[in-house]
Protein backbone atom coordinates (compact mmCIF):
# COMPACT_ATOMS: atom_id res chain seq x y z
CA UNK A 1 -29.49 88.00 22.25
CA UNK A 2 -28.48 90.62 24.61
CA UNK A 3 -29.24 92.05 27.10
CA UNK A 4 -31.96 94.61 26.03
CA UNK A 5 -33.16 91.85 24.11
CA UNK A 6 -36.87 90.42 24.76
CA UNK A 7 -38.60 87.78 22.96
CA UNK A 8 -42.20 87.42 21.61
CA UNK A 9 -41.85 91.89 21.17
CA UNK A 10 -42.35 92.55 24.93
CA UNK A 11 -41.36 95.99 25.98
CA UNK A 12 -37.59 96.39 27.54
CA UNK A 13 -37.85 98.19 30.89
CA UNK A 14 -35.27 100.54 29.65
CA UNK A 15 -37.98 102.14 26.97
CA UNK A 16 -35.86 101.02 24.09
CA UNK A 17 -36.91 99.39 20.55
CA UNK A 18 -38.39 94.89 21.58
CA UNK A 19 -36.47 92.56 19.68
CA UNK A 20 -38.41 89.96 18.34
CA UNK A 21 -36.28 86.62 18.96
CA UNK A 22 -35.83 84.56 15.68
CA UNK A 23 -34.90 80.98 16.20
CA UNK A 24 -31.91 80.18 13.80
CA UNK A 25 -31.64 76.54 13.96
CA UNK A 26 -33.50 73.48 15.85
CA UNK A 27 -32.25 73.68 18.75
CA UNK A 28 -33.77 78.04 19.33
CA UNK A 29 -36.89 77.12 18.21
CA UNK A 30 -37.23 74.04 20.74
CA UNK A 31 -36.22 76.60 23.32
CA UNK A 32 -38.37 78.80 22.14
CA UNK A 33 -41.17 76.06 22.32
CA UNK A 34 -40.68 75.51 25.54
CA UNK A 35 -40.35 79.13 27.12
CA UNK A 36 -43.82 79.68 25.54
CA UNK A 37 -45.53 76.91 26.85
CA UNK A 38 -44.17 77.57 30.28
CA UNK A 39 -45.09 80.99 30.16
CA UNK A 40 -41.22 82.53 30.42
CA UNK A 41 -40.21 83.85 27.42
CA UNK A 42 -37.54 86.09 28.87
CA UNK A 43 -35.75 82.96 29.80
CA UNK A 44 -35.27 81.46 26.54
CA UNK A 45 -31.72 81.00 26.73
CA UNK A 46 -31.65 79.57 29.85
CA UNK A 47 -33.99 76.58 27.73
CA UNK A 48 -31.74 77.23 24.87
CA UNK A 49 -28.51 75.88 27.03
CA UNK A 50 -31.61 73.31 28.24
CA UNK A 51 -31.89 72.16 25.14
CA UNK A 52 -28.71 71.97 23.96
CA UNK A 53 -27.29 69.63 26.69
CA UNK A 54 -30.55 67.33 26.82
CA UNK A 55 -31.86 65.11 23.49
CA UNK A 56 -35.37 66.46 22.65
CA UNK A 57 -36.57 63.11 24.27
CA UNK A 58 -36.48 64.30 27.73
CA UNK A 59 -37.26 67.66 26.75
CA UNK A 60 -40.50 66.88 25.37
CA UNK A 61 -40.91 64.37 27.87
CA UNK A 62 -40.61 66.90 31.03
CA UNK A 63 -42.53 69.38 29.07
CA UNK A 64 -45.59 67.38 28.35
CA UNK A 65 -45.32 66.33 32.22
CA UNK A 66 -45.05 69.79 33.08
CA UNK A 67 -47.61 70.96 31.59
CA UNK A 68 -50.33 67.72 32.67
CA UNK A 69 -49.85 68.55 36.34
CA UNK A 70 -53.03 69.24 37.11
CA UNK A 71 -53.29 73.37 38.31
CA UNK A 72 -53.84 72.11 42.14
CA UNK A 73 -50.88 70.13 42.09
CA UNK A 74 -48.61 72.92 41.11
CA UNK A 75 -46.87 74.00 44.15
CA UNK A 76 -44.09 76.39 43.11
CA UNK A 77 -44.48 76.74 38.89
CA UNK A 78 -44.91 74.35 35.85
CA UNK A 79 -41.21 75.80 35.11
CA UNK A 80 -40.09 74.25 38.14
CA UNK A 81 -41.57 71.04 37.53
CA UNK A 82 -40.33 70.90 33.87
CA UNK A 83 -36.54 70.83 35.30
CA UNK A 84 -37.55 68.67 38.29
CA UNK A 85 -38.76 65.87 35.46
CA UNK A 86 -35.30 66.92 33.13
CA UNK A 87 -33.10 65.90 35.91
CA UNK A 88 -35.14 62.82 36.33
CA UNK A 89 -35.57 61.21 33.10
CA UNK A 90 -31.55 62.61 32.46
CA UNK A 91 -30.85 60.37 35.27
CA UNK A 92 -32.57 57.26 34.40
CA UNK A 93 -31.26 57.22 30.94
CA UNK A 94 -27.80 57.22 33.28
């Protein structure tokens, strides 16, 4: 994708054309999973490299624990809990 790129057809800031991102294998549409449900779709290939260096395991893992925080026990974002919960079942499995 580059750089004018934006997924789910959100406008560019520079006024061009939204490109609609279209996962091409597993491993996209995992990322793609997971921006959605955290609400970042601009960063999916920050959860694309995510994905590609974690099994889905822990990925679904810190998603679904992500996304069960309860709303009052969210101090910064769910996005920073997801990775907060990556690093720690990565490091168990150690």
């Amino acid at each position: 994708m580059n750089q004018n790129s934006t997924a789910n057809n959100q406008t560019p800031q520079d006024g061009s054309k939204p490109v609609e991102f279209k996962p091409s294998n597993y491993t996209d549409k995992l990322a793609l999973e997971v921006a959605t449900a955290l609400g970042e779709p601009k960063k999916i290939p920050l959860y694309r490299m995510v994905c590609e260096n974690r099994s889905e395991e822990i990925v679904r893992r810190a998603l679904t624990g992500a996304l069960s925080t309860p709303k009052d026990k969210v101090k910064k974002t769910r996005s920073a809990i997801f990775f907060f919960l990556l690093n720690k079942y990565a490091n168990e499995q150690k």
